[in-house]
N, C-alpha and C. Protein backbone atom coordinates (compact mmCIF):
# COMPACT_ATOMS: atom_id res chain seq x y z
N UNK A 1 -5.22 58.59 -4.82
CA UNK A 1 -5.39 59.84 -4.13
C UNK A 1 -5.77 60.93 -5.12
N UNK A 2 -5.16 61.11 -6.11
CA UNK A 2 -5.36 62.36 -7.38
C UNK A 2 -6.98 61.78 -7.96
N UNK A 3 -7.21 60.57 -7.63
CA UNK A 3 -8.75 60.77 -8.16
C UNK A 3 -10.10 61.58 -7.37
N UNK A 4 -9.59 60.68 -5.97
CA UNK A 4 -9.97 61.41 -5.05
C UNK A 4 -10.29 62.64 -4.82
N UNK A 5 -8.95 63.36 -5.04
CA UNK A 5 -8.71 65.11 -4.88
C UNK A 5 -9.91 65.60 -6.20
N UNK A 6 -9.22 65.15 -7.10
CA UNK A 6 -10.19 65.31 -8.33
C UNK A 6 -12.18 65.38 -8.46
N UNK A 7 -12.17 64.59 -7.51
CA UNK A 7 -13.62 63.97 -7.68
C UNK A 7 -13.94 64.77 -6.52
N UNK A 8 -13.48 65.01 -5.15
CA UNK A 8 -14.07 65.58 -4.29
C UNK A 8 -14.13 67.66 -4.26
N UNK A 9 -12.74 67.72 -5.14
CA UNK A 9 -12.98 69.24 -5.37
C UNK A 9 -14.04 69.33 -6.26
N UNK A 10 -14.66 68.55 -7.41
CA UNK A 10 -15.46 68.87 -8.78
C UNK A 10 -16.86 68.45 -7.61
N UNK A 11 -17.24 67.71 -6.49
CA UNK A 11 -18.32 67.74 -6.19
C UNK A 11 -18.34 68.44 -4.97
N UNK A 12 -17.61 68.71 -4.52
CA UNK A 12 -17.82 70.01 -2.99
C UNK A 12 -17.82 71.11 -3.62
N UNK A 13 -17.22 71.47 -4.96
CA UNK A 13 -17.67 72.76 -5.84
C UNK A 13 -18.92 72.85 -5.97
N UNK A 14 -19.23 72.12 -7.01
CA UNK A 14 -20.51 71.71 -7.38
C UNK A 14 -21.88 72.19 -6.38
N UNK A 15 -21.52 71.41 -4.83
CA UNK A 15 -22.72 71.17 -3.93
C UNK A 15 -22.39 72.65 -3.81
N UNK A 16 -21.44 73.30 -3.27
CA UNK A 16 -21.47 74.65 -2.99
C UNK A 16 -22.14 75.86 -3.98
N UNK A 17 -21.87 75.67 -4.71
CA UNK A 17 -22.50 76.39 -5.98
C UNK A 17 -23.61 76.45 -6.01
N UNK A 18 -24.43 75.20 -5.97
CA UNK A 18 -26.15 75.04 -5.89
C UNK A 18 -26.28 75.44 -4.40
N UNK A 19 -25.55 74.94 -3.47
CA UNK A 19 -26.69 75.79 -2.44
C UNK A 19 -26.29 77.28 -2.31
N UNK A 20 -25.52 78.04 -3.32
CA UNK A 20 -25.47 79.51 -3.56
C UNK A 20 -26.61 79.67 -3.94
N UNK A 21 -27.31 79.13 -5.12
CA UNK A 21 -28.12 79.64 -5.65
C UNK A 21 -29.24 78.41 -5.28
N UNK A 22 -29.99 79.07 -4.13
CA UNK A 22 -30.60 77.41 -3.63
C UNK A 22 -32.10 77.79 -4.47
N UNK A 23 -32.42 78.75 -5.17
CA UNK A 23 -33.21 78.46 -5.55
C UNK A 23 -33.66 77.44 -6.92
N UNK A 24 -32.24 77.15 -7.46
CA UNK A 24 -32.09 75.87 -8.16
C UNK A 24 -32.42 76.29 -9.87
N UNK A 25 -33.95 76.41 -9.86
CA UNK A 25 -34.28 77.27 -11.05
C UNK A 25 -33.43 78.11 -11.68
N UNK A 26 -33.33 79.37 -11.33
CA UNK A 26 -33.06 80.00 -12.08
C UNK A 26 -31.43 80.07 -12.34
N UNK A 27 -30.20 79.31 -11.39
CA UNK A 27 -29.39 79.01 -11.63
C UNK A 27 -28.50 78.63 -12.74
N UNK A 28 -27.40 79.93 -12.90
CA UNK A 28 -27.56 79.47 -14.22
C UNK A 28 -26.04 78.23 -14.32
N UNK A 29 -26.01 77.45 -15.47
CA UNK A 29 -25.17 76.07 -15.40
C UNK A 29 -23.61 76.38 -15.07
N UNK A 30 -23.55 75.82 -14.20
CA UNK A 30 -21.69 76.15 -13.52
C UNK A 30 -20.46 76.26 -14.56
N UNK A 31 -19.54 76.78 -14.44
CA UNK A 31 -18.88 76.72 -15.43
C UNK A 31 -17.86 75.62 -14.74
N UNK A 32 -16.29 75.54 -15.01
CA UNK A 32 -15.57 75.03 -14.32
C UNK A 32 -14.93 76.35 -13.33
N UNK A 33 -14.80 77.23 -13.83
CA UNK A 33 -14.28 78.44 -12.89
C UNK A 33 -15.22 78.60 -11.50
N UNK A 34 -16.71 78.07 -11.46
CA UNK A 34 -17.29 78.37 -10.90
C UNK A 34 -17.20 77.50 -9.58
N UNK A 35 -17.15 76.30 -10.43
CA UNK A 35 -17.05 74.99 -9.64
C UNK A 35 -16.22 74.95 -8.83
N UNK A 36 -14.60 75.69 -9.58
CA UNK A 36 -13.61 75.39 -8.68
C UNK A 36 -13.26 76.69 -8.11
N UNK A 37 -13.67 77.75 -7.83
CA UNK A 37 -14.39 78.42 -7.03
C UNK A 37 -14.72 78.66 -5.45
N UNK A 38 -15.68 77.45 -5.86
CA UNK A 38 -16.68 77.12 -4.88
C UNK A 38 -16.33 75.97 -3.44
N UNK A 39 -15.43 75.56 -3.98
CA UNK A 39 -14.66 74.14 -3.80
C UNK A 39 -14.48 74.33 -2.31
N UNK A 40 -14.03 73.16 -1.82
CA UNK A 40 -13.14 73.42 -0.31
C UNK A 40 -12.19 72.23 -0.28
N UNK A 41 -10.86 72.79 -0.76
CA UNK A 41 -10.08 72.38 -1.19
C UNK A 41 -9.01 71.88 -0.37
N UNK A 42 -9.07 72.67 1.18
CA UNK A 42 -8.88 71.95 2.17
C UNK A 42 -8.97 70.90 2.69
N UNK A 43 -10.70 70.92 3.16
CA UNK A 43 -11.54 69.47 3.58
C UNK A 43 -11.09 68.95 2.58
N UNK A 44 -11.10 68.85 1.55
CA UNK A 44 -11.33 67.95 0.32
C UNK A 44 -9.60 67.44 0.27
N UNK A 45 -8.55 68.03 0.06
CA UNK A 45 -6.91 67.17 0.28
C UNK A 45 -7.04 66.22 1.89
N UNK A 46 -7.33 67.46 2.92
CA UNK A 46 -7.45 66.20 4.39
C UNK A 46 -7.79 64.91 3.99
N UNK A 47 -9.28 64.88 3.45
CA UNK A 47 -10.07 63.95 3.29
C UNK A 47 -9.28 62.55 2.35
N UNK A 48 -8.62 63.22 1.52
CA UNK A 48 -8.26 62.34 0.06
C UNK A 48 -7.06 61.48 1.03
N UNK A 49 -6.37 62.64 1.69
CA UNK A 49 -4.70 62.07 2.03
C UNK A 49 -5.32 61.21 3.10
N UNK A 50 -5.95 61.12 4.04
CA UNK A 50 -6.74 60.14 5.55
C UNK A 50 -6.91 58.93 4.33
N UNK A 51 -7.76 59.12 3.41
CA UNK A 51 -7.99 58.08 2.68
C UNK A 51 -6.94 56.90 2.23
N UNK A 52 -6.27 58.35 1.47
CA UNK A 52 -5.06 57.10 0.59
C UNK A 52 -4.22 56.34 1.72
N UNK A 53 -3.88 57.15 2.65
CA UNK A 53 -3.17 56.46 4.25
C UNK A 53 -3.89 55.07 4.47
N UNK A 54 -5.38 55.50 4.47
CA UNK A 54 -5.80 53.74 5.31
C UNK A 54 -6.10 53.05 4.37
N UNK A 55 -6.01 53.17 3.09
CA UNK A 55 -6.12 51.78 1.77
C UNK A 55 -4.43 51.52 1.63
N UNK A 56 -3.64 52.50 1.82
CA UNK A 56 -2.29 51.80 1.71
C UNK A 56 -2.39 50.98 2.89
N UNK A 57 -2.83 51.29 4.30
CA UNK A 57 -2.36 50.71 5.27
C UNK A 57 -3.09 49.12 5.18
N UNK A 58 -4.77 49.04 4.46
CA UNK A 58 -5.13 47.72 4.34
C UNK A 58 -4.58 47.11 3.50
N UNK A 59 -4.41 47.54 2.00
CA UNK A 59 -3.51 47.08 1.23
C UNK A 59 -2.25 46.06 1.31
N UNK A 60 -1.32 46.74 2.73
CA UNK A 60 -0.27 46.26 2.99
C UNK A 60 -0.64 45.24 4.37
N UNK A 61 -1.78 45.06 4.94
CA UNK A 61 -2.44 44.26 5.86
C UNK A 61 -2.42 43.11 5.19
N UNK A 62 -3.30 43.52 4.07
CA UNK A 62 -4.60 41.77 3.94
C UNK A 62 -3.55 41.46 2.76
N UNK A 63 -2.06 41.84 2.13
CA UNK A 63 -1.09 41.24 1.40
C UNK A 63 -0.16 40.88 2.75
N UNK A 64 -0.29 40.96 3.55
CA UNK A 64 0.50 40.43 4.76
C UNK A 64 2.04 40.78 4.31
N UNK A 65 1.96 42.28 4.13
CA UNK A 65 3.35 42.89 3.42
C UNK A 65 4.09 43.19 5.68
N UNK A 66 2.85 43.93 5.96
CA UNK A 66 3.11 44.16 7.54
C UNK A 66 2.06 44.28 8.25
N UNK A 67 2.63 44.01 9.87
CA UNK A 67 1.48 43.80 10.68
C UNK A 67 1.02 45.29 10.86
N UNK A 68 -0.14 45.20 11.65
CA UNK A 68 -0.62 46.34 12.53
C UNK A 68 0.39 47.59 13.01
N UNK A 69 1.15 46.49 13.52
CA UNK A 69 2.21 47.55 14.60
C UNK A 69 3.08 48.50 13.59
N UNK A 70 3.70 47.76 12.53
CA UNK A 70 4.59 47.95 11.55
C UNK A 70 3.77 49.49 10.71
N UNK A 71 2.96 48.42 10.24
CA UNK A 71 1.82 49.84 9.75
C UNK A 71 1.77 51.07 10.90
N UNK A 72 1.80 50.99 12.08
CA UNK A 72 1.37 52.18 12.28
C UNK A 72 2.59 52.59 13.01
N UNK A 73 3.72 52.16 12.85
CA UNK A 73 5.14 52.74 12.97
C UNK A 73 5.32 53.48 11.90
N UNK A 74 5.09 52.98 10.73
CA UNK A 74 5.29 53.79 9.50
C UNK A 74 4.71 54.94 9.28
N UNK A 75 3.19 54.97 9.97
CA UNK A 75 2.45 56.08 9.52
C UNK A 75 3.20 56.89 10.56
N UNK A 76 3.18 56.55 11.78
CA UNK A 76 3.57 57.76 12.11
C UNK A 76 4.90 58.41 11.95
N UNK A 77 5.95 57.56 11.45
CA UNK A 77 7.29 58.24 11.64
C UNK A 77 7.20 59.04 9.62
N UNK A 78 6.18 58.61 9.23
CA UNK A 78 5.75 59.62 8.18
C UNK A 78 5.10 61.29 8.35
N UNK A 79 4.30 60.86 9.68
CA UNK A 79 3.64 61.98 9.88
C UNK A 79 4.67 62.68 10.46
N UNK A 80 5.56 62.16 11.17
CA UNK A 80 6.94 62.97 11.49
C UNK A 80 7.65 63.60 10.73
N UNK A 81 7.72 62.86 9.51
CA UNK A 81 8.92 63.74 8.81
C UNK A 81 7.41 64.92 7.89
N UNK A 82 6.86 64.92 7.93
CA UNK A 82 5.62 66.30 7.48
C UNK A 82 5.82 67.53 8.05
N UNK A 83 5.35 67.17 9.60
CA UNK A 83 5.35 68.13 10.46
C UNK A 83 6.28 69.26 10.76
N UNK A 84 7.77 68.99 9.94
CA UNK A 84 8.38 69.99 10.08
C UNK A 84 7.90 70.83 8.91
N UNK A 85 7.61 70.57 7.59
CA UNK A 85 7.36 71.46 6.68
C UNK A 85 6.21 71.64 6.86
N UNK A 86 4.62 71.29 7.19
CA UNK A 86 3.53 71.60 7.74
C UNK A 86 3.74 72.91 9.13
N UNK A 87 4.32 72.57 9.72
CA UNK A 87 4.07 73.60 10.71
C UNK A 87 4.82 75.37 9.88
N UNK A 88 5.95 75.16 9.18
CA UNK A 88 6.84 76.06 8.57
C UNK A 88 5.85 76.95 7.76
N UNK A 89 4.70 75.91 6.80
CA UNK A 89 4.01 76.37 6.14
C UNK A 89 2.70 77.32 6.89
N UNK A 90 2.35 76.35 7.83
CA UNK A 90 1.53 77.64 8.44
C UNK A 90 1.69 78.58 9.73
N UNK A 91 3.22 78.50 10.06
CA UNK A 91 3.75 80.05 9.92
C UNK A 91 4.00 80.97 9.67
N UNK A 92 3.86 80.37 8.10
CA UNK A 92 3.83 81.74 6.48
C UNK A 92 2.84 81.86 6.07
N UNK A 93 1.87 80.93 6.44
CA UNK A 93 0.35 81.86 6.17
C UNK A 93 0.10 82.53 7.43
N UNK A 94 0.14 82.53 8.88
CA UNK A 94 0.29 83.34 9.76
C UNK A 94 1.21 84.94 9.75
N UNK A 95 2.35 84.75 9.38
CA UNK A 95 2.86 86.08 9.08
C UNK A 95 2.73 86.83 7.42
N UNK A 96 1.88 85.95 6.74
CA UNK A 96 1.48 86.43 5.27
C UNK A 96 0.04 87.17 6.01
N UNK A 97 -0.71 86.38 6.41
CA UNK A 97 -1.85 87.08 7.19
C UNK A 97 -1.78 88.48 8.07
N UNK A 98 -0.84 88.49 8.63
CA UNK A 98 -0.43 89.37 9.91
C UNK A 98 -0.59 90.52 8.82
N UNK A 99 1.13 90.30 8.11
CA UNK A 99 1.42 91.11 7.10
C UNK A 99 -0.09 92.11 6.27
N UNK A 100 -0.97 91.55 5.86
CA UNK A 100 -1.83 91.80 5.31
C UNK A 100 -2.31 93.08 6.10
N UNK A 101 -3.10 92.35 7.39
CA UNK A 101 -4.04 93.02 8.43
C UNK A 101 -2.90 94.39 8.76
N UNK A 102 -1.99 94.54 9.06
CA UNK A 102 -1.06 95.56 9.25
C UNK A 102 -0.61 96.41 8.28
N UNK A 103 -1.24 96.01 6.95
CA UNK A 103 -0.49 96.99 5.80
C UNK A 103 1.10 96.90 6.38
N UNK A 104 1.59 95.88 5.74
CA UNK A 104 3.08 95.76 5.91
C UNK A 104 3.16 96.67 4.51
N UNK A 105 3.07 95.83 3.02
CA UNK A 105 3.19 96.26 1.92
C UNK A 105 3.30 97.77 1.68
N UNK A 106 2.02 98.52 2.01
CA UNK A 106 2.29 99.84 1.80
C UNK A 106 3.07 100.31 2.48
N UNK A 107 3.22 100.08 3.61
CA UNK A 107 4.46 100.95 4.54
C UNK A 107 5.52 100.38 4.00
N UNK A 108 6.07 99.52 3.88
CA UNK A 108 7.30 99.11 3.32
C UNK A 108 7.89 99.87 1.66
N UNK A 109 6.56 100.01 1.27
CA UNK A 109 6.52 100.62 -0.07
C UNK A 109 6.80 102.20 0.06
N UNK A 110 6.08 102.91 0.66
CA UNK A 110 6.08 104.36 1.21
C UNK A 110 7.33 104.47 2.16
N UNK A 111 7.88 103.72 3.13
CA UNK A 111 9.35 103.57 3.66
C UNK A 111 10.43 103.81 2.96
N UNK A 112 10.84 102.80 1.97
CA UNK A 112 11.68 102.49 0.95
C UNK A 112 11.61 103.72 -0.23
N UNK A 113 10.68 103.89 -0.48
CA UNK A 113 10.16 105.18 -1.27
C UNK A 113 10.73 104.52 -2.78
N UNK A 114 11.68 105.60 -3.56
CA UNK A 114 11.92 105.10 -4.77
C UNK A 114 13.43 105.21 -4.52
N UNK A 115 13.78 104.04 -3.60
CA UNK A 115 15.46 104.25 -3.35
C UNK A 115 15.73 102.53 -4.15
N UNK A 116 14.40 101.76 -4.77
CA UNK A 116 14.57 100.52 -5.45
C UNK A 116 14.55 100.90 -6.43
N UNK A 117 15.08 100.35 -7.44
CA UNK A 117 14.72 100.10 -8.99
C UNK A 117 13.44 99.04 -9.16
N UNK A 118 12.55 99.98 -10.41
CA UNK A 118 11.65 99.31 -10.52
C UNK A 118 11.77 98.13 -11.02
C-alpha cells in the first residue's frame, strides 16, 4: 500500500503540474514541493487502500487461507470498525469548514478580548 500511495501521489502530482503548464515548453522542471502540491491525495489513498483490500483478499483466496464468504465477512466487519472514526473525522472537517466561512476565529478572538493570557 505505502508504495502505492507513494507512486500515485509522485505521478497525479506530476500529471497535474504539466497540464498546469500545458504548454509543456516553457515549463519550468517540477520541484518536489511542486509535485506534491499538485497531487490528489485523496483519489490517490482511496485508490491505494481499494487496492491493498483486493490483493489481500486474493492473496488469502488462491493460498486457500479463506473462502469468498469469509473474505468478505472480514472486509466488511473491517469497514465497520472505520466508519466510526471516518464519519467523526468528517464532521471536523465540516465544523472546521463552517467555522471558517463564519469567522468563528475572529469573533471568538474580539469576544474573549484580552481576558486570555497570551
Amino acid at each position: 500500500m505505502l508504495v502505492g500511495m507513494v507512486g500515485g501521489i509522485l505521478a497525479s502530482g506530476a500529471s497535474r503540474y504539466y497540464e498546469d503548464h500545458a504548454d509543456g515548453i516553457n515549463a519550468p522542471a517540477p520541484s518536489m514541493v511542486h509535485i506534491l502540491s499538485h497531487a490528489e491525495t485523496t483519489k490517490v489513498l482511496i485508490w491505494a487502500s481499494l487496492t491493498a483490500n483486493l490483493v489481500a483478499m486474493l492473496l488469502a483466496l488462491f493460498q486457500r487461507l479463506l473462502t469468498v464468504e469469509e473474505c468478505m465477512e472480514a472486509w466488511i466487519a473491517g469497514m465497520r470498525a472505520v466508519t466510526v472514526g471516518l464519519m467523526t473525522l468528517l464532521f471536523a472537517w465540516g465544523v472546521g469548514h463552517m467555522s471558517q466561512v463564519l469567522h468563528v476565529g475572529p469573533y471568538m478572538a474580539g469576544a474573549v478580548g484580552s481576558s486570555l493570557p497570551a
